[in-house]
N, C-alpha and C. Protein backbone atom coordinates (compact mmCIF):
# COMPACT_ATOMS: atom_id res chain seq x y z
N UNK A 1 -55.82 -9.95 58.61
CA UNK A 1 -54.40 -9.90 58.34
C UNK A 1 -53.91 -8.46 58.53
N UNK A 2 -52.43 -8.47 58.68
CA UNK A 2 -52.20 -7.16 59.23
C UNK A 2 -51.54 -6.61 57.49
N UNK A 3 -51.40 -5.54 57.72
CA UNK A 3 -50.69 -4.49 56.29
C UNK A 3 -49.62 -5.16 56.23
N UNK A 4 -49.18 -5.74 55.24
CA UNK A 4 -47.66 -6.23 55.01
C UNK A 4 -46.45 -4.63 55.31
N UNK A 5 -46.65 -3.61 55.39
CA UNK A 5 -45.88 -2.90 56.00
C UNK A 5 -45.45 -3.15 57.61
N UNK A 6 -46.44 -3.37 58.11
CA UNK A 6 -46.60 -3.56 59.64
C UNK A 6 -45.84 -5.15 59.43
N UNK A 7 -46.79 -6.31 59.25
CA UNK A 7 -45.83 -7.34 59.61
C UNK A 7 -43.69 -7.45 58.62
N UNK A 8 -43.91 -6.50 57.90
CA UNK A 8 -42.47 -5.87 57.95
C UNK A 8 -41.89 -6.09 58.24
N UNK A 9 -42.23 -4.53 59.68
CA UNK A 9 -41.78 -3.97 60.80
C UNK A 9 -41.60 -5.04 61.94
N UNK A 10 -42.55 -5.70 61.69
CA UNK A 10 -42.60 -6.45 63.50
C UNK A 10 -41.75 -7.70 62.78
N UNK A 11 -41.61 -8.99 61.48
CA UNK A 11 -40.88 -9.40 61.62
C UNK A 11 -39.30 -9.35 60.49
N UNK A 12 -38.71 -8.42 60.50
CA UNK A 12 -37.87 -8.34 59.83
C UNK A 12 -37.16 -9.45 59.42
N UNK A 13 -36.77 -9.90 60.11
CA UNK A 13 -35.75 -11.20 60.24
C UNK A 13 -36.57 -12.34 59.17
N UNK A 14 -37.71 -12.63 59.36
CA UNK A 14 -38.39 -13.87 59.01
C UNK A 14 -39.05 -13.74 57.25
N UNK A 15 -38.93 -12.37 56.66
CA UNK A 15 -39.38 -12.48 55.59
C UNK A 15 -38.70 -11.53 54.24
N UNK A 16 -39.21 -12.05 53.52
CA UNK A 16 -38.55 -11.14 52.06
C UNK A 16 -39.91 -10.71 51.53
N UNK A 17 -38.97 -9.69 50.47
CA UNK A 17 -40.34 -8.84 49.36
C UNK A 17 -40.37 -9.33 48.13
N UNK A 18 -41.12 -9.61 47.70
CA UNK A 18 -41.11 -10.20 45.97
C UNK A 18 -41.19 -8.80 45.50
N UNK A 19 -39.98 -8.90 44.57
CA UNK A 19 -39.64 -7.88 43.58
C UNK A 19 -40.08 -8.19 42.41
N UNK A 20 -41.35 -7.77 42.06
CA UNK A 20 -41.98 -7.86 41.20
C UNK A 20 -43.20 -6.95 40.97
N UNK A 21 -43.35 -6.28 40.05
CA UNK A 21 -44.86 -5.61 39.66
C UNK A 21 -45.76 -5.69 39.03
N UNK A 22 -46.36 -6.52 40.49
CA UNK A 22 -47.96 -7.46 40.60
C UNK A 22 -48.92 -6.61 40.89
N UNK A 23 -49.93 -6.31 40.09
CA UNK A 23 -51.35 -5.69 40.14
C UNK A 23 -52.16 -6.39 40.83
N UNK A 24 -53.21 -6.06 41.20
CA UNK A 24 -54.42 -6.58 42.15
C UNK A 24 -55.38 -6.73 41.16
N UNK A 25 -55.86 -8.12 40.95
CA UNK A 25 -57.03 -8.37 40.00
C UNK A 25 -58.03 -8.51 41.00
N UNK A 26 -58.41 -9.25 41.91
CA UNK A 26 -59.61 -9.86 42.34
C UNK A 26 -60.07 -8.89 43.09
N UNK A 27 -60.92 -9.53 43.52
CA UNK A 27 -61.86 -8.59 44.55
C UNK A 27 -61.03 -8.66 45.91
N UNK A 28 -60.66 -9.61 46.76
CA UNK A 28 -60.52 -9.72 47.72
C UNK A 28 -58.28 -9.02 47.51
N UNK A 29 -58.41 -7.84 47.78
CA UNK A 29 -56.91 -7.08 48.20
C UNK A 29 -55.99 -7.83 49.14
N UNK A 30 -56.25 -8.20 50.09
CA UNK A 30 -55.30 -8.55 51.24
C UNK A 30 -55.51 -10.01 51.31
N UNK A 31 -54.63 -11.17 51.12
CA UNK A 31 -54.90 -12.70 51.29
C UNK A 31 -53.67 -13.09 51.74
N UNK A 32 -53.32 -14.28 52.22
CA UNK A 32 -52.35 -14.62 52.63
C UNK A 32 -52.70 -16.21 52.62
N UNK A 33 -51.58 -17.20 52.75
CA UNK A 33 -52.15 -18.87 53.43
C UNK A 33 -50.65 -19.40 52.91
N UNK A 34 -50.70 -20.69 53.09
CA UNK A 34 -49.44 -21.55 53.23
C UNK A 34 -49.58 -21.49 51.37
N UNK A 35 -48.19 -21.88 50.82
CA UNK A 35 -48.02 -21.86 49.67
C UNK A 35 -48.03 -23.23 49.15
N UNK A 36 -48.37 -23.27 48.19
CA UNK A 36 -48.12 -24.14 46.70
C UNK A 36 -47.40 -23.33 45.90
N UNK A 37 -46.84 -24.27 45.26
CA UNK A 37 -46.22 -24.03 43.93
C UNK A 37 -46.16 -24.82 42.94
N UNK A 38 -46.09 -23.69 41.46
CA UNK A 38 -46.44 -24.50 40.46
C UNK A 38 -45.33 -23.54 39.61
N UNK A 39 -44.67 -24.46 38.49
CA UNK A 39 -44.08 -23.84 37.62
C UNK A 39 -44.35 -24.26 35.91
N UNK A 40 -44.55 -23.24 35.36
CA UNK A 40 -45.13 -23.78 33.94
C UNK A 40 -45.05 -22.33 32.71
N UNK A 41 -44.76 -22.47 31.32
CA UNK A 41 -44.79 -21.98 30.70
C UNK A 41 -45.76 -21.77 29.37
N UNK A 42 -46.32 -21.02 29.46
CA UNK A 42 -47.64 -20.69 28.87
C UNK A 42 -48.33 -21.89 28.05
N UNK A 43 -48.86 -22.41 29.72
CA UNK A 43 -49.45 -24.15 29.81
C UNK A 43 -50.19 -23.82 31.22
N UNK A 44 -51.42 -23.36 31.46
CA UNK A 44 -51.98 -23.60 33.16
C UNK A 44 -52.36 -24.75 32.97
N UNK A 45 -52.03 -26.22 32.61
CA UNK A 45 -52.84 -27.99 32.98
C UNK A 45 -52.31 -27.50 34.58
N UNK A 46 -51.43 -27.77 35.17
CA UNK A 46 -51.60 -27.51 36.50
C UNK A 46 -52.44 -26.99 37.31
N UNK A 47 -52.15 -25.23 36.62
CA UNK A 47 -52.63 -24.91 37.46
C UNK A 47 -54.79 -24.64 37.67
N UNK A 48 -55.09 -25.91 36.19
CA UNK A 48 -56.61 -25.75 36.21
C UNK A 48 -56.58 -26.94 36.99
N UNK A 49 -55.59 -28.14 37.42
CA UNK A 49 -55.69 -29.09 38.34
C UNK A 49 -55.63 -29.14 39.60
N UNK A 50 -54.96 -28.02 40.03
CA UNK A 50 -54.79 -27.51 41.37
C UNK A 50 -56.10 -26.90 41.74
N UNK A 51 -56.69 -25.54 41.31
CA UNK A 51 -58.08 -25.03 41.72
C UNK A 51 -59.05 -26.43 41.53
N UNK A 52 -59.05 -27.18 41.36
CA UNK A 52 -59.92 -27.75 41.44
C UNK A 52 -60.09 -28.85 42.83
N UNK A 53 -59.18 -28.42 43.46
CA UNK A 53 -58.77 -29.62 44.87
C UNK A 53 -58.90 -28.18 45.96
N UNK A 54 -59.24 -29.17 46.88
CA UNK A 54 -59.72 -28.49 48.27
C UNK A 54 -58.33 -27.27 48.63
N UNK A 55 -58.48 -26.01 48.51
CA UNK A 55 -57.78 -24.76 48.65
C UNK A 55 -57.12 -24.54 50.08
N UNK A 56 -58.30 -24.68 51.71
CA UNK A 56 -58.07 -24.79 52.46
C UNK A 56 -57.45 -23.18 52.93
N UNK A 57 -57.69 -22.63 52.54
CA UNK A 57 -57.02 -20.94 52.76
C UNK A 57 -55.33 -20.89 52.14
N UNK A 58 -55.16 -21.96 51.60
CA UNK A 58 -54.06 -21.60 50.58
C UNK A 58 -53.33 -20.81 49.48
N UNK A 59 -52.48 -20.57 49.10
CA UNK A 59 -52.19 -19.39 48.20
C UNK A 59 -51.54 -20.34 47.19
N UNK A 60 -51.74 -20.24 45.79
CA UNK A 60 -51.13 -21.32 44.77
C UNK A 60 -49.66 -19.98 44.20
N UNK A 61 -48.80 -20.29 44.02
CA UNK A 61 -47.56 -19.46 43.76
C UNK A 61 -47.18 -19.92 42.16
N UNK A 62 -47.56 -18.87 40.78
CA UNK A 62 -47.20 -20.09 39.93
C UNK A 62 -46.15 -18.79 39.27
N UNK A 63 -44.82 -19.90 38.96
CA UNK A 63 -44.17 -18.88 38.30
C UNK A 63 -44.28 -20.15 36.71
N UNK A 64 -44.38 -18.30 35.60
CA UNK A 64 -44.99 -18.27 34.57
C UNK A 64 -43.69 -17.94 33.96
N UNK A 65 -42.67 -17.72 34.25
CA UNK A 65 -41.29 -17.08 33.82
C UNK A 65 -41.48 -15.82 32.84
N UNK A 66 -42.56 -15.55 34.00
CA UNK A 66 -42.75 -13.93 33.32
C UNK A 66 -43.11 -13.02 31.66
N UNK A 67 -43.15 -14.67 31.19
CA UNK A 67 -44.42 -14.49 30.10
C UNK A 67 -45.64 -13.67 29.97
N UNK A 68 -45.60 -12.90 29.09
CA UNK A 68 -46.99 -12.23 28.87
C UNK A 68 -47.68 -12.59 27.38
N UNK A 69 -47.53 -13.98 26.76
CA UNK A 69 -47.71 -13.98 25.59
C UNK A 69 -48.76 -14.86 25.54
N UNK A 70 -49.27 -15.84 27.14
CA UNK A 70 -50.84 -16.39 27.19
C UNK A 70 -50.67 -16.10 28.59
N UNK A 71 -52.09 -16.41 28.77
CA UNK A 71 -53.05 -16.11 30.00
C UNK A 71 -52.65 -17.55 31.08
N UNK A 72 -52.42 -17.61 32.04
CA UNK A 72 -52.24 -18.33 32.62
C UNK A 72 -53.61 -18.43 33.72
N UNK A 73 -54.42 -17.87 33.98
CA UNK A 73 -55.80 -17.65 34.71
C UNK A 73 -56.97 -16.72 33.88
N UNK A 74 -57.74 -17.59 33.75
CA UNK A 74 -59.02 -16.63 33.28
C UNK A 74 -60.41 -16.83 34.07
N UNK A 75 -61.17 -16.45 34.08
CA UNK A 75 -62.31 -16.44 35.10
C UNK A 75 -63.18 -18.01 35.22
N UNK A 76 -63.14 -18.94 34.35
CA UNK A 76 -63.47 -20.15 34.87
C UNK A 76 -62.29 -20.95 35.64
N UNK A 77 -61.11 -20.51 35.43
CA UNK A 77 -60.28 -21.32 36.83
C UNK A 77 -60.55 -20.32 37.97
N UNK A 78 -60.28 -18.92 37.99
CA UNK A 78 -60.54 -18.44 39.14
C UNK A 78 -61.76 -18.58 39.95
N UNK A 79 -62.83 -18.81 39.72
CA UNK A 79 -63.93 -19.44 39.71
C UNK A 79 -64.20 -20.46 40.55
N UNK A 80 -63.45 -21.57 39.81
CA UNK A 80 -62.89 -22.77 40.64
C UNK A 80 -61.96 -22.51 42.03
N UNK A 81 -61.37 -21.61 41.98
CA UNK A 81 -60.43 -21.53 42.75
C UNK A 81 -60.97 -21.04 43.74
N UNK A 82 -61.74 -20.32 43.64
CA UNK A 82 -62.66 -19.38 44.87
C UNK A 82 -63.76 -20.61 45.73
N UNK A 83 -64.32 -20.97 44.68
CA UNK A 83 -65.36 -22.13 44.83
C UNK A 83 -64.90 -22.94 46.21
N UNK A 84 -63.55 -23.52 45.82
CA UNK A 84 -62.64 -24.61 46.10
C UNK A 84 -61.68 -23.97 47.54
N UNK A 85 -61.88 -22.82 48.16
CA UNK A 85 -61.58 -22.56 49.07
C UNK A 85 -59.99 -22.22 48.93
N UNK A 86 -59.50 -21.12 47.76
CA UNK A 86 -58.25 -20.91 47.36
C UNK A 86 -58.00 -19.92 47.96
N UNK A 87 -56.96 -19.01 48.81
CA UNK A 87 -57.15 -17.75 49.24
C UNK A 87 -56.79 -16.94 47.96
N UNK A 88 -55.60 -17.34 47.54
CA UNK A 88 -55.34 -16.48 46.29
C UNK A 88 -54.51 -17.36 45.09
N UNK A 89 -54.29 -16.31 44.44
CA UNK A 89 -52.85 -16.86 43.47
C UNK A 89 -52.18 -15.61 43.42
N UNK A 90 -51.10 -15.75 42.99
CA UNK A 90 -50.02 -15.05 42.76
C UNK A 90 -48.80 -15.31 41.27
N UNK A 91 -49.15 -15.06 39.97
CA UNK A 91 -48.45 -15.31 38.92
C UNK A 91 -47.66 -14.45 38.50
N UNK A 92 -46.33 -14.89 38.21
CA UNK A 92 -45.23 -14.42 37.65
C UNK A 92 -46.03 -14.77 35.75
N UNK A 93 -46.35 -14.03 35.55
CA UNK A 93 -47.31 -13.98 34.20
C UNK A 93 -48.43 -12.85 34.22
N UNK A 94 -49.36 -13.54 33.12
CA UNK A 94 -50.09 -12.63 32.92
C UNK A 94 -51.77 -13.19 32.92
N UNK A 95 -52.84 -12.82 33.15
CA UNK A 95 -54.00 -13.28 33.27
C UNK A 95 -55.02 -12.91 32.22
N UNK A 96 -56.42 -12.99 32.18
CA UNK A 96 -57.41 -12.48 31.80
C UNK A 96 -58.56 -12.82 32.27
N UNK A 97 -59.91 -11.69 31.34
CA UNK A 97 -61.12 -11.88 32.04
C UNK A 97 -61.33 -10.96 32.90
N UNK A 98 -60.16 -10.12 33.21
CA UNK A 98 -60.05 -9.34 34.54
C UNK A 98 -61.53 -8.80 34.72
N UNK A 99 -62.57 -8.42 34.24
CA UNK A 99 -63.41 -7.74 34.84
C UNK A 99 -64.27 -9.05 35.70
N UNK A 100 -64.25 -10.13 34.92
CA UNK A 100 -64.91 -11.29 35.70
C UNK A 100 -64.24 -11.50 37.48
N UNK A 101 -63.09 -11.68 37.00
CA UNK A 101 -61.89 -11.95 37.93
C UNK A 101 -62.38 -10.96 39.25
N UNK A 102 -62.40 -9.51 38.94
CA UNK A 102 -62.53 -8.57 39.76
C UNK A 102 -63.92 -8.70 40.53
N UNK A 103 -64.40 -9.67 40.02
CA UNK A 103 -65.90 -9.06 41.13
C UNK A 103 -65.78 -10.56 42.22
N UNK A 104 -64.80 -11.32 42.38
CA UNK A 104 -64.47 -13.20 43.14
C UNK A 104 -64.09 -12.78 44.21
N UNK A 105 -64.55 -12.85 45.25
CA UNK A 105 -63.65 -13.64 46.41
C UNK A 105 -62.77 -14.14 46.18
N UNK A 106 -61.49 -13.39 45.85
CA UNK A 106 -60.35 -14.35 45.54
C UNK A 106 -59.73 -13.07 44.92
N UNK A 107 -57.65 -13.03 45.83
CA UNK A 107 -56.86 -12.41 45.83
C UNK A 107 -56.32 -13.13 44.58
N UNK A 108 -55.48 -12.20 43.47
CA UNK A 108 -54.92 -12.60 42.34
C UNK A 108 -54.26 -11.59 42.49
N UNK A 109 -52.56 -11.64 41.91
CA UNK A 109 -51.68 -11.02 41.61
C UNK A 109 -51.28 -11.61 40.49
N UNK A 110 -50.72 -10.82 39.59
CA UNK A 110 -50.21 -10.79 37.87
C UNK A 110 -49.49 -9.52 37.64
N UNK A 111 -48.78 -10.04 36.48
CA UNK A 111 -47.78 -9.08 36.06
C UNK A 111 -48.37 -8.52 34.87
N UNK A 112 -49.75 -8.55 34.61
CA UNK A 112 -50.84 -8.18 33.64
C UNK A 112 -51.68 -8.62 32.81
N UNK A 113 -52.13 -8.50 31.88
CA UNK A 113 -53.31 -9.26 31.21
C UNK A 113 -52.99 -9.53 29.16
N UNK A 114 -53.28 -10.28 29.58
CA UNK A 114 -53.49 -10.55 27.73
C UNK A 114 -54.81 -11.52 27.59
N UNK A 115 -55.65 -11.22 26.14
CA UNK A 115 -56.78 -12.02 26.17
C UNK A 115 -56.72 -13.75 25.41
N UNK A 116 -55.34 -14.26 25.44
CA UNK A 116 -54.86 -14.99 24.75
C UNK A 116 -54.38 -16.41 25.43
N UNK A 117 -55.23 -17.48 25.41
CA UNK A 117 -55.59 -18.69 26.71
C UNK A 117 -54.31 -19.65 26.32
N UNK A 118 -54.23 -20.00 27.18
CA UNK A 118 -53.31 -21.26 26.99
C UNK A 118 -52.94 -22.14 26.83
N UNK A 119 -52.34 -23.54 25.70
CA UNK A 119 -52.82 -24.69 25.38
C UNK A 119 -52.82 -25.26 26.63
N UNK A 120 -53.57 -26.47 26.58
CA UNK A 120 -52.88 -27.19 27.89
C UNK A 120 -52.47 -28.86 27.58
N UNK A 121 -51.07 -28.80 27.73
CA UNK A 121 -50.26 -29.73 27.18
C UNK A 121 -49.94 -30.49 28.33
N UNK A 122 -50.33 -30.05 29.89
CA UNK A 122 -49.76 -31.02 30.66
C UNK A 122 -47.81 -30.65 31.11
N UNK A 123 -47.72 -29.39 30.56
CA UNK A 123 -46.22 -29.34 30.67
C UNK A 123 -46.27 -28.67 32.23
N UNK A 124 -45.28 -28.22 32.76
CA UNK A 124 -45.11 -27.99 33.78
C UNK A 124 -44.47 -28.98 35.52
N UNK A 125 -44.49 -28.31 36.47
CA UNK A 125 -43.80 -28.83 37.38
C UNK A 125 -44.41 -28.11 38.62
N UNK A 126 -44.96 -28.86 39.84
CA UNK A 126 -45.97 -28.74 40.88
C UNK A 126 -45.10 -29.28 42.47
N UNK A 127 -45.36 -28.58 43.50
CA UNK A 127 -44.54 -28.48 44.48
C UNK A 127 -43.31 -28.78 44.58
N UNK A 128 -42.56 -27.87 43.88
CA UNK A 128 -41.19 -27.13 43.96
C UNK A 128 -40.69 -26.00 44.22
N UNK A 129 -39.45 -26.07 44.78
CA UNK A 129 -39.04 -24.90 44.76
C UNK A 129 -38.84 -23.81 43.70
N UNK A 130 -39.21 -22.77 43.96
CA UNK A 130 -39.49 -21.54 42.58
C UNK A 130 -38.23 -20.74 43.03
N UNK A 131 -37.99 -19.63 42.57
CA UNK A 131 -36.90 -18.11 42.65
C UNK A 131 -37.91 -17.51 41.82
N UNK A 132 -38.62 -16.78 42.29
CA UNK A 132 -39.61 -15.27 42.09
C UNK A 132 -39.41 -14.08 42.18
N UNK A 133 -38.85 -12.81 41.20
CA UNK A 133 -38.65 -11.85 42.14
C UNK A 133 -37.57 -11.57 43.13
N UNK A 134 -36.71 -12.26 43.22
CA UNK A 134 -35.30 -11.92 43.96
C UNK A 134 -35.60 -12.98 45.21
N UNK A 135 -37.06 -13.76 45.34
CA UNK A 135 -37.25 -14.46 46.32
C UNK A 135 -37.12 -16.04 46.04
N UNK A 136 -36.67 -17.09 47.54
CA UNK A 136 -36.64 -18.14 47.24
C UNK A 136 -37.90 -18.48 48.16
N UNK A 137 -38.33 -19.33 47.31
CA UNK A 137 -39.89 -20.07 47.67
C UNK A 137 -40.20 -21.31 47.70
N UNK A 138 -40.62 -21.82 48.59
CA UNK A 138 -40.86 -23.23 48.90
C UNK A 138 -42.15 -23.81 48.90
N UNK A 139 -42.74 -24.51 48.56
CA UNK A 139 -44.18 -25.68 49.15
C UNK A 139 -44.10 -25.44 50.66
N UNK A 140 -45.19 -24.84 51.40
CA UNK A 140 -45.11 -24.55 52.72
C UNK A 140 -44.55 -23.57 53.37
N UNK A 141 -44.28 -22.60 52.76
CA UNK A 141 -43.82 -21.29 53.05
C UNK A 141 -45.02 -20.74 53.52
N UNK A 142 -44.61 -19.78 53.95
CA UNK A 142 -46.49 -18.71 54.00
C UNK A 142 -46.18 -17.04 53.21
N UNK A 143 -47.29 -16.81 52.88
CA UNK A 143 -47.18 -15.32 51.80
C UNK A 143 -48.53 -14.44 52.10
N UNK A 144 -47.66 -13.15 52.34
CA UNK A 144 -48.91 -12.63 52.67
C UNK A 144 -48.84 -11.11 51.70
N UNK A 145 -50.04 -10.98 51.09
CA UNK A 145 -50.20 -10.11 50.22
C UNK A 145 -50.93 -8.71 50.38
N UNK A 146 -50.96 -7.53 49.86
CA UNK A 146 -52.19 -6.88 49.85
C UNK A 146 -51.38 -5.46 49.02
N UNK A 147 -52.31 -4.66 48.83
CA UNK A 147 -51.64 -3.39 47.74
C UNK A 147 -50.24 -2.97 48.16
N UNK A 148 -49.75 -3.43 49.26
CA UNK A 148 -48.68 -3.02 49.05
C UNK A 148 -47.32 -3.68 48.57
N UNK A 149 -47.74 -4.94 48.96
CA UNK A 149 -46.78 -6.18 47.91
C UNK A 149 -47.15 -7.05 48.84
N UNK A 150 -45.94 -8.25 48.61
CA UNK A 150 -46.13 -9.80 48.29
C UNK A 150 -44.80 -9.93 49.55
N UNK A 151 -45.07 -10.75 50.47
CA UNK A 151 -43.93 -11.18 51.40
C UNK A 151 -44.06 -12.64 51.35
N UNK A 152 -42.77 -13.13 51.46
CA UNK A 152 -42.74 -14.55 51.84
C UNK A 152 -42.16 -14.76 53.31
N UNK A 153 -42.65 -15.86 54.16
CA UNK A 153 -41.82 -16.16 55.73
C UNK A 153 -41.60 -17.99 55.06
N UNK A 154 -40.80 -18.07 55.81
CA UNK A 154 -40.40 -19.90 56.19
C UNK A 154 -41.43 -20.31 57.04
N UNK A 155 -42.47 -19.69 57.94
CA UNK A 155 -43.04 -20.07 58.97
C UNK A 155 -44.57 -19.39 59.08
N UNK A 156 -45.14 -19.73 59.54
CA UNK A 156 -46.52 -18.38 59.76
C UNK A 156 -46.60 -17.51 60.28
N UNK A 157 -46.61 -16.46 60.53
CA UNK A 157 -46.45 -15.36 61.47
C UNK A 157 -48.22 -14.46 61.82
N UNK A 158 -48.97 -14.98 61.16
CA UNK A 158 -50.15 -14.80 61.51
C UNK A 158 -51.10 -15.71 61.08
């Protein structure tokens, strides 16, 4: 994948920046793949239902509505998620486990960590449209990530 600075530059027109400040948990920095989405409030049932289905170089998009008061990923879903052929995730929330997290094959973005898990009640809402960050996001979008931020396109561009 190229530096999200560079694909930028080359496609202006085709993408936005998620305005948001997302840290790099995992091992793997730079990921990108067609999106999912998941929306849920400090409840991952989704999103431990999703890592568990074939990933396919996909990126799961979950907005957490920017909660930091449970963990929405901790190292047995990421786990799964890597396992399961996930390229990354990307949460409008907060995670834990991070040192586990950090050593996976597998791109994670968060808006930080708390060590505090999440019931899982089954609440939430799965391929929809999200608003992330000043961005609008779709099921089938593509996102491509790496230290320097988070882009979304309507289309693939690599």
């Amino acid at each position: 994948m190229k530096p999200t600075p560079d694909i930028a530059d080359e496609f202006p027109e085709d993408i936005d920046a998620i305005e948001l400040d997302l840290r790099s948990y995992g091992a793997t920095h730079a990921f990108c793949g067609e999106v999912v989405t998941v929306k849920c409030h400090e409840d991952n049932s989704l999103v431990k239902e999703l890592v568990g289905t074939p990933g396919e170089g996909r990126v799961i998009i979950v907005d957490g509505g920017g909660s930091k008061r449970r963990a929405l990923l901790g190292d047995m879903l990421a786990a799964r998620a890597a396992e399961n052929g996930w390229s990354g995730l990307i949460i409008n929330g907060v995670i834990r486990d991070v040192d586990e997290i950090g050593e996976m094959a597998l791109g994670v973005r968060a808006l930080g960590t708390i060590p505090l898990k999440t019931e899982k009640l089954g609440h939430g809402q799965q391929g929809i449209p999200l608003h992330l960050g000043g961005v609008n996001i779709h099921p089938g979008d593509w996102v491509y990530a790496d230290n320097n931020g988070v882009l979304v396109s309507r289309r693939k561009l690599y």
